[in-house]
N, C-alpha and C. Protein backbone atom coordinates (compact mmCIF):
# COMPACT_ATOMS: atom_id res chain seq x y z
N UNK A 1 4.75 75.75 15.50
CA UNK A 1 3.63 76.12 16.34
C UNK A 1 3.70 75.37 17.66
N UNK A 2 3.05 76.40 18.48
CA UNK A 2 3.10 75.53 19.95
C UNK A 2 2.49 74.53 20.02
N UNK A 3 1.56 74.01 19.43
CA UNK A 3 0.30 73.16 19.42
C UNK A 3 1.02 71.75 18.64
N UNK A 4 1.55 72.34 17.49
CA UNK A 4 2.29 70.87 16.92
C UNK A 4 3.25 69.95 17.67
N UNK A 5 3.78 70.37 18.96
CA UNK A 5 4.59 70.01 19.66
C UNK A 5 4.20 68.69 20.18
N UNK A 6 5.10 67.63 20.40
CA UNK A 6 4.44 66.36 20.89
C UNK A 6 4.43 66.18 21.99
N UNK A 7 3.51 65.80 23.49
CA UNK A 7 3.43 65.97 24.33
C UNK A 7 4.68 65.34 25.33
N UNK A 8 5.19 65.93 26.19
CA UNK A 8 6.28 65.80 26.96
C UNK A 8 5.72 64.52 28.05
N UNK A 9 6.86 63.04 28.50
CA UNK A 9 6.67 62.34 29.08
C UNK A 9 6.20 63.21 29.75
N UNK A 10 5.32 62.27 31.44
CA UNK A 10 5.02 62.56 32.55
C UNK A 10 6.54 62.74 33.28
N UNK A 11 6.93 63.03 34.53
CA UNK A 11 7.72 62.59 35.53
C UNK A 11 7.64 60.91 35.90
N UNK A 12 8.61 60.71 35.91
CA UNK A 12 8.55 59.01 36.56
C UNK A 12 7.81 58.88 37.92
N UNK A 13 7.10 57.95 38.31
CA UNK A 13 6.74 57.73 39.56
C UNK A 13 7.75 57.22 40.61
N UNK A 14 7.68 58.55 41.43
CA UNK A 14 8.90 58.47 42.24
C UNK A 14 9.27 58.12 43.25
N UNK A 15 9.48 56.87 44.24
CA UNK A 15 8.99 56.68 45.56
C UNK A 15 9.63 57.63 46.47
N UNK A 16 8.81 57.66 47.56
CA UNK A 16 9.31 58.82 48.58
C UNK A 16 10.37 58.46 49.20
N UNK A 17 10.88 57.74 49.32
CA UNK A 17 11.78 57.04 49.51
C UNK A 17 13.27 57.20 49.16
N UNK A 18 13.42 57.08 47.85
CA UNK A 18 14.18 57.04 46.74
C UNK A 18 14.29 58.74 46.85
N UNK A 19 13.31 59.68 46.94
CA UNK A 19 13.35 61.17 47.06
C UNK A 19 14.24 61.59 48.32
N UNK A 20 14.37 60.78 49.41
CA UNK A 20 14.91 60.75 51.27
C UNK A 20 16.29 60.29 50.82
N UNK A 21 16.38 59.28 49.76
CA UNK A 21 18.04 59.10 49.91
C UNK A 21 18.70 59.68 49.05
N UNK A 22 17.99 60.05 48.11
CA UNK A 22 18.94 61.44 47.08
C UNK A 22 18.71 62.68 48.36
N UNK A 23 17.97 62.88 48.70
CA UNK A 23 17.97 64.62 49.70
C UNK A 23 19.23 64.65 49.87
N UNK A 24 19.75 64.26 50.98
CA UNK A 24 21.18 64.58 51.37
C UNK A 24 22.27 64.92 50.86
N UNK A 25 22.35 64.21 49.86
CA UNK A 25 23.22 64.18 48.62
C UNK A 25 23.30 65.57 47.47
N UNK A 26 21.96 65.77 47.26
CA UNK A 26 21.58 66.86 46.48
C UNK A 26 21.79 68.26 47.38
N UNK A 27 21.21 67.96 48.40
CA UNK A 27 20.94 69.64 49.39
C UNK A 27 22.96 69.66 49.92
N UNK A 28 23.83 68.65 49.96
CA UNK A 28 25.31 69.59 50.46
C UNK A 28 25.83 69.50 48.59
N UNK A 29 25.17 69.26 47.65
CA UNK A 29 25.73 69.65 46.07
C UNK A 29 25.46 71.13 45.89
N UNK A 30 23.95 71.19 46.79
CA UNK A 30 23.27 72.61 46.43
C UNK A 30 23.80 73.68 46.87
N UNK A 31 24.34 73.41 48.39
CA UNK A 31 25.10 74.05 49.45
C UNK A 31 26.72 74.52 48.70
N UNK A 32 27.00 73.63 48.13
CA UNK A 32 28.65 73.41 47.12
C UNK A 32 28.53 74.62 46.66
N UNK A 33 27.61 74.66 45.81
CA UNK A 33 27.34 75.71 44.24
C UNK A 33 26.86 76.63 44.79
N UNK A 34 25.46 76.97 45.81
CA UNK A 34 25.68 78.43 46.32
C UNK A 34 25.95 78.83 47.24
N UNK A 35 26.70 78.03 47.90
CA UNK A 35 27.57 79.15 48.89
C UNK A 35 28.31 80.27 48.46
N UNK A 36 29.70 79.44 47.74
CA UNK A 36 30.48 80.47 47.45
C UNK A 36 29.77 81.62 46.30
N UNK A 37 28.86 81.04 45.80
CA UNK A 37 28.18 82.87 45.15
C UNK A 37 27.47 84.01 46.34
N UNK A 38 26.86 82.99 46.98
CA UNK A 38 26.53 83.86 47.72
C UNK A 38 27.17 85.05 48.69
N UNK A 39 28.43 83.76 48.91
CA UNK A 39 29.41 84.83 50.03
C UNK A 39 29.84 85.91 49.07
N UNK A 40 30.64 85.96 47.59
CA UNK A 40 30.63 86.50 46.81
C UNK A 40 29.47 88.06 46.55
N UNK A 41 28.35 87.59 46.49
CA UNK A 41 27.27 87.99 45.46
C UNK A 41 26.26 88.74 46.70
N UNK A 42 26.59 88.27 47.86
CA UNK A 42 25.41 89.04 49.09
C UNK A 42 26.27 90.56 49.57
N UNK A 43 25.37 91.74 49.58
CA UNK A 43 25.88 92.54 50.19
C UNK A 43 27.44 92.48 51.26
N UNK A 44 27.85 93.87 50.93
CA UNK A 44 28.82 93.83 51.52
C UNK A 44 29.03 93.83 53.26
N UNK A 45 27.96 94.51 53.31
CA UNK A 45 27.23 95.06 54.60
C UNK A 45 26.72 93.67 56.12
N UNK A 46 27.15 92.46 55.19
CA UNK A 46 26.96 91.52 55.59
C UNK A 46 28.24 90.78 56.15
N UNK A 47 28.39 90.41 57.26
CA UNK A 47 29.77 89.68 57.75
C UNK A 47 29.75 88.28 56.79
N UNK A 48 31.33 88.12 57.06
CA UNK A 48 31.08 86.61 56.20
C UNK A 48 30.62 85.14 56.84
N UNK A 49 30.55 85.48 58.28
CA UNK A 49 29.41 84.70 58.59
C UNK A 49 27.95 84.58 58.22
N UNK A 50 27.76 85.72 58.35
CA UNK A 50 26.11 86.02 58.17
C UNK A 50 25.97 85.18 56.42
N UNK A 51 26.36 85.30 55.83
CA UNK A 51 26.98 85.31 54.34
C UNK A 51 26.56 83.48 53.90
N UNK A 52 27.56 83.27 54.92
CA UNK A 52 28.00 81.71 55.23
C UNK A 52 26.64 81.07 55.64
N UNK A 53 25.80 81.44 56.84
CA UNK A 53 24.40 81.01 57.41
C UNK A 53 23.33 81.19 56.40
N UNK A 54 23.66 82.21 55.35
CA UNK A 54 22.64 82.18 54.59
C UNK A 54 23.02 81.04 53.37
N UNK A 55 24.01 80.82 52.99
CA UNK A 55 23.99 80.12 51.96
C UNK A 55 23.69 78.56 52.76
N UNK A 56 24.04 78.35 53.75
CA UNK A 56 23.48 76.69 54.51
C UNK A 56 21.64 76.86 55.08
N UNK A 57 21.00 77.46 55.44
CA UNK A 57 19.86 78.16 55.63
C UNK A 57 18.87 78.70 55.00
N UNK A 58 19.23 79.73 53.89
CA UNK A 58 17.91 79.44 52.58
C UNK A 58 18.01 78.41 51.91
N UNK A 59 19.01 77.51 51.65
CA UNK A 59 18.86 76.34 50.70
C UNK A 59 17.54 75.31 51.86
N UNK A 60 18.28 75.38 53.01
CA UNK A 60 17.44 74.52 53.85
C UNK A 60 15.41 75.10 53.89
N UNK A 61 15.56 75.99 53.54
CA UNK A 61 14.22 76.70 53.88
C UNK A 61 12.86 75.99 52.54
N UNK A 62 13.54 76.20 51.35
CA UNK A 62 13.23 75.86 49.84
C UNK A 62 13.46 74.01 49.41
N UNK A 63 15.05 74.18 49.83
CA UNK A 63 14.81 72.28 49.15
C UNK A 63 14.54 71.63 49.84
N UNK A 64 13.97 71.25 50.60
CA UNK A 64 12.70 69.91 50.94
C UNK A 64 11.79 70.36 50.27
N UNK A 65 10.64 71.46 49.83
CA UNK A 65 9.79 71.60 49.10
C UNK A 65 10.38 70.86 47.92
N UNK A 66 11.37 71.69 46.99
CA UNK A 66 11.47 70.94 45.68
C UNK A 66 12.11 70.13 45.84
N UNK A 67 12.51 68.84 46.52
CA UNK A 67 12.96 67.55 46.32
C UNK A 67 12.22 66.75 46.62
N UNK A 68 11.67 67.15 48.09
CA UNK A 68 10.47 66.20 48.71
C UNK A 68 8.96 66.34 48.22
N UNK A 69 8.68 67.79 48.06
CA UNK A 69 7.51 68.05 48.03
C UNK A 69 6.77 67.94 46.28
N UNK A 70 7.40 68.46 45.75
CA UNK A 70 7.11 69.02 44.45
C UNK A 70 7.08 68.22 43.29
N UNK A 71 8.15 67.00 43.27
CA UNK A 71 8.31 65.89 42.08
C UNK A 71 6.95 64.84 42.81
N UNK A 72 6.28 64.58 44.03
CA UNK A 72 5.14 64.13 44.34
C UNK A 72 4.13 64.87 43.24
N UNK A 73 3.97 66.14 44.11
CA UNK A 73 2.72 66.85 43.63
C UNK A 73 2.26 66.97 41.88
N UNK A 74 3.92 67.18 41.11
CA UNK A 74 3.93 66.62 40.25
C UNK A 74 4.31 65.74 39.45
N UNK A 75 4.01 64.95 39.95
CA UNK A 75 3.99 63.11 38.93
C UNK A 75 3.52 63.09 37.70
N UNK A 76 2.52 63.88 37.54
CA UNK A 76 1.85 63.49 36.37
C UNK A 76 1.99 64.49 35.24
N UNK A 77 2.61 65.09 35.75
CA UNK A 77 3.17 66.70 34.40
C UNK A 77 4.59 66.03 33.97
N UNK A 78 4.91 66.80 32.97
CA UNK A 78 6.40 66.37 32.16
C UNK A 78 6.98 66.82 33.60
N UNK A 79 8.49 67.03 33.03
CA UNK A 79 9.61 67.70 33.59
C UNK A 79 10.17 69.13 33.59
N UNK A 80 9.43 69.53 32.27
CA UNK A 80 9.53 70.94 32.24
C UNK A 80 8.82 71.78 33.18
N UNK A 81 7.44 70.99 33.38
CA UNK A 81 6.40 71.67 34.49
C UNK A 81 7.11 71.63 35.59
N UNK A 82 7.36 70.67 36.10
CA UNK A 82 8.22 70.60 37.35
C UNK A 82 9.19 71.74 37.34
N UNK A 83 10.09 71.24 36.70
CA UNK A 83 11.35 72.60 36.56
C UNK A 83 10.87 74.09 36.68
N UNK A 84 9.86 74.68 35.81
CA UNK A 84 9.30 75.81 35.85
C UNK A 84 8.68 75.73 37.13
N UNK A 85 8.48 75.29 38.11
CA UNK A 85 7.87 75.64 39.22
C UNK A 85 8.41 75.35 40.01
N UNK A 86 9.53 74.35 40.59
CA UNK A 86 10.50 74.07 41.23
C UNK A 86 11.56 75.56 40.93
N UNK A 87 11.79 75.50 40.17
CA UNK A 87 13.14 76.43 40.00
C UNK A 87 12.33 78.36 40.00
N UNK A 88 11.14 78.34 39.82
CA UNK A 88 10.17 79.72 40.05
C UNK A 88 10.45 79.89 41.59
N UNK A 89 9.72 78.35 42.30
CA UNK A 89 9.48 78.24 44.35
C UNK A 89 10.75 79.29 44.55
N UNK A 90 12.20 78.06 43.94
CA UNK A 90 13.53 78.19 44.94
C UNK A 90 13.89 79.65 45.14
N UNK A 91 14.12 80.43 44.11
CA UNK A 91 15.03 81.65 43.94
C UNK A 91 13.64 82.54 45.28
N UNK A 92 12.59 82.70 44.75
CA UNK A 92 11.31 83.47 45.00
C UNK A 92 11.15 83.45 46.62
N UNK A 93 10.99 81.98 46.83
CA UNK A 93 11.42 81.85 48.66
C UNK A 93 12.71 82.02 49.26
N UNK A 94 13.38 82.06 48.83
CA UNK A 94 14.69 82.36 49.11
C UNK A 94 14.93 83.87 49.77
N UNK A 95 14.23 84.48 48.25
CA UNK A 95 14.59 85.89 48.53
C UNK A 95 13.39 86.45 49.66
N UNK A 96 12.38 85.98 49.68
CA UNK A 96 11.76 86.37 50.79
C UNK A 96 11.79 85.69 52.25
N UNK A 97 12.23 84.77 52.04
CA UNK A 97 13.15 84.45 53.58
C UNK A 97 14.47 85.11 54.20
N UNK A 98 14.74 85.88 53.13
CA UNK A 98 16.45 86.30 52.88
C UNK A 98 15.92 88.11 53.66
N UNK A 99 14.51 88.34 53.18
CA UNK A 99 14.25 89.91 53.10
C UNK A 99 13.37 89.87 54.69
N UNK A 100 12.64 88.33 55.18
CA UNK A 100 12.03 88.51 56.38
C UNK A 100 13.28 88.47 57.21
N UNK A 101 14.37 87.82 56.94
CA UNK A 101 15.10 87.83 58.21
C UNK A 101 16.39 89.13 58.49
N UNK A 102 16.15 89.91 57.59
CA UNK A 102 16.81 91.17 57.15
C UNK A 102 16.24 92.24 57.51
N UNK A 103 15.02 92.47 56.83
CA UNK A 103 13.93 93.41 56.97
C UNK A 103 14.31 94.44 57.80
N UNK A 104 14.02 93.84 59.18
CA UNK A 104 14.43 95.01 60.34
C UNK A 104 15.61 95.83 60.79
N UNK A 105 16.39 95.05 60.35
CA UNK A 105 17.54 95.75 60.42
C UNK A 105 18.30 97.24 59.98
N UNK A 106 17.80 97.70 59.06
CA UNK A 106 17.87 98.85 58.46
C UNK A 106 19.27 98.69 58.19
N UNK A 107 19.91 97.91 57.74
CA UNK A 107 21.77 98.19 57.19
C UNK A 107 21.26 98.29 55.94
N UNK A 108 20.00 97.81 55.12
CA UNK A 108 19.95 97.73 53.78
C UNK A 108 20.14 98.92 53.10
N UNK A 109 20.19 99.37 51.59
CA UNK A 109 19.76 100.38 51.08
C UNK A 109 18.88 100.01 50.06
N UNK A 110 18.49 100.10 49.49
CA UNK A 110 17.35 99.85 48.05
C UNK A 110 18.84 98.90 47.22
N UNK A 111 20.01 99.26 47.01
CA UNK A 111 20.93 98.76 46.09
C UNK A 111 21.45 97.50 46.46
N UNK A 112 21.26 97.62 47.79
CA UNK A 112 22.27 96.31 48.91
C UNK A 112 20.57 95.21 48.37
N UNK A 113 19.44 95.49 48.61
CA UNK A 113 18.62 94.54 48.23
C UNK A 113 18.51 94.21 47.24
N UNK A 114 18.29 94.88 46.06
CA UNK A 114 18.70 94.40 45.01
C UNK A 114 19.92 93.66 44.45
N UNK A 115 21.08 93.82 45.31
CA UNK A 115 22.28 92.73 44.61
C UNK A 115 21.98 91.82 45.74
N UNK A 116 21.80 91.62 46.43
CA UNK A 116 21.30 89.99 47.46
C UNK A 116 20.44 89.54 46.90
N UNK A 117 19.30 90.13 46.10
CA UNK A 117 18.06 89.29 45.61
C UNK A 117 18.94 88.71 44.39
N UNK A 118 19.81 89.52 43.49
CA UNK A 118 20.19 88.99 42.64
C UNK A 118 21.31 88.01 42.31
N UNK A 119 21.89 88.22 43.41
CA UNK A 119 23.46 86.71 44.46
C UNK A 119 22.27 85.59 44.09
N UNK A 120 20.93 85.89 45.26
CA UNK A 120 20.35 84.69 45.17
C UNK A 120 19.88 84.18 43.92
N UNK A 121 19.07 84.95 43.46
CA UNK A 121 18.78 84.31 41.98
C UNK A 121 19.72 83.76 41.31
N UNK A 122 21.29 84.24 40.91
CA UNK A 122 22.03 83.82 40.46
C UNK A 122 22.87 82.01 41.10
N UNK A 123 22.74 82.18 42.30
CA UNK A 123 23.15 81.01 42.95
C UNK A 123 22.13 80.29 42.87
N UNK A 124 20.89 80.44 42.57
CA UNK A 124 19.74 78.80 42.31
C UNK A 124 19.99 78.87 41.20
N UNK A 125 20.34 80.06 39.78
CA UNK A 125 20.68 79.71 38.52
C UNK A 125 21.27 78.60 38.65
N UNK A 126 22.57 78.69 39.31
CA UNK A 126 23.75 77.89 39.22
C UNK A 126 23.26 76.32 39.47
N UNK A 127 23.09 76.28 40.35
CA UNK A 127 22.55 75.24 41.09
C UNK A 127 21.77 74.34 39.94
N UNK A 128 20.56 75.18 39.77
CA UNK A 128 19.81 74.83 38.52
C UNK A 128 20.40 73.92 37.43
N UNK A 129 21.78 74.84 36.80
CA UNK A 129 22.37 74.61 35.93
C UNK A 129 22.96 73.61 36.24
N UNK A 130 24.16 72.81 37.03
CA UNK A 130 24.47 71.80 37.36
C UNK A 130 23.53 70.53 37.73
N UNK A 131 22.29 70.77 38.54
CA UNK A 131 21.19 69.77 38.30
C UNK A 131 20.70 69.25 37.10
N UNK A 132 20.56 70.08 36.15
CA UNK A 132 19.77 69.94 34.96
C UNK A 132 21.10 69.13 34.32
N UNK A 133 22.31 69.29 34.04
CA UNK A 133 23.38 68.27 33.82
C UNK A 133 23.73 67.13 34.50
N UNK A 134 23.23 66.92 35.72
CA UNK A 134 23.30 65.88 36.41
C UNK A 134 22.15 64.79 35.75
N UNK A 135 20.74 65.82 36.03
CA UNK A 135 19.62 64.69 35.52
C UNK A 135 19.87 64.22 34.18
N UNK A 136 20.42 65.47 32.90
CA UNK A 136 20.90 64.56 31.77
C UNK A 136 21.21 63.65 31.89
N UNK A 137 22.59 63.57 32.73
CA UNK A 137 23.21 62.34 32.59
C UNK A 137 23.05 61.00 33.28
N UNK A 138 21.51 61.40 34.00
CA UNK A 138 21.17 60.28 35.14
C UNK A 138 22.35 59.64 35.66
N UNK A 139 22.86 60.84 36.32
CA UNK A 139 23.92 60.57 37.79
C UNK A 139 23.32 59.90 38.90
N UNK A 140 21.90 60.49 39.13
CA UNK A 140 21.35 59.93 40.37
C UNK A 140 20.44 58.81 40.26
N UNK A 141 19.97 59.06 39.01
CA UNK A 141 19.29 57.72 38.53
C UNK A 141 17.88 57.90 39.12
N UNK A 142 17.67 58.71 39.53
CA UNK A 142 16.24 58.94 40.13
C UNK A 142 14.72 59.60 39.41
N UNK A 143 15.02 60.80 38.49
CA UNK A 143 14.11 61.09 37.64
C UNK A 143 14.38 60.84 36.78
């Protein structure tokens, strides 16, 4: 039962600080892992520049919220809370930063948006997935 479950630590109290000198570190790991899906995984219709600006550029748009913003706001929830709402923000803003700066253009078709929304989702998967093995193994030592 859900209820029998024993309640999940809080998040560690994290100084903001300690959040400023992992950033850097984390956002060109993040950049590592989805770029190349993205260049991969974004419409074809897209040069591989354009491709390239988006994978350095939506990461930039989303992670300061979840590195800087979000392990603050939640301190006092486990880690799962965090994660479920950190990793909900990333993909979700992404793709609507991805669709405002697209929008007008009309190269899209209904199919070309749907496999860019889904490059992106798949590249914060990724991302995701390598973080969540990092924090296992308190690589960064921070949460």
């Amino acid at each position: 039962m859900f209820f029998d479950q024993p309640v999940l630590e809080p998040l560690k109290s994290i100084a903001p600080t300690d959040l400023w000198l992992f950033f850097p570190i984390g956002y060109l790991t993040t950049i590592l892992i989805e770029t190349p899906i993205l260049l991969f995984g974004l419409s074809k219709k897209l040069t591989f520049k354009q491709k390239l600006v988006c994978g350095i550029w939506l990461t930039a748009c989303t992670y300061p919220i979840v590195v800087l913003v979000l392990p603050i706001i939640f301190s006092q929830f486990s880690w799962t809370v965090y994660i479920i709402v950190a990793e909900s923000f990333a993909p979700l803003g992404e793709c609507l930063f991805f669709w405002l700066a697209f929008r007008g253009t009309a190269i899209f078709e209904t199919t070309d948006w749907a496999r860019c929304f889904i490059a992106i989702i798949i590249a914060n998967l990724a991302s995701f997935g390598l973080g969540e093995v990092l924090h296992y193994y308190h690589w960064f030592g921070l949460f």
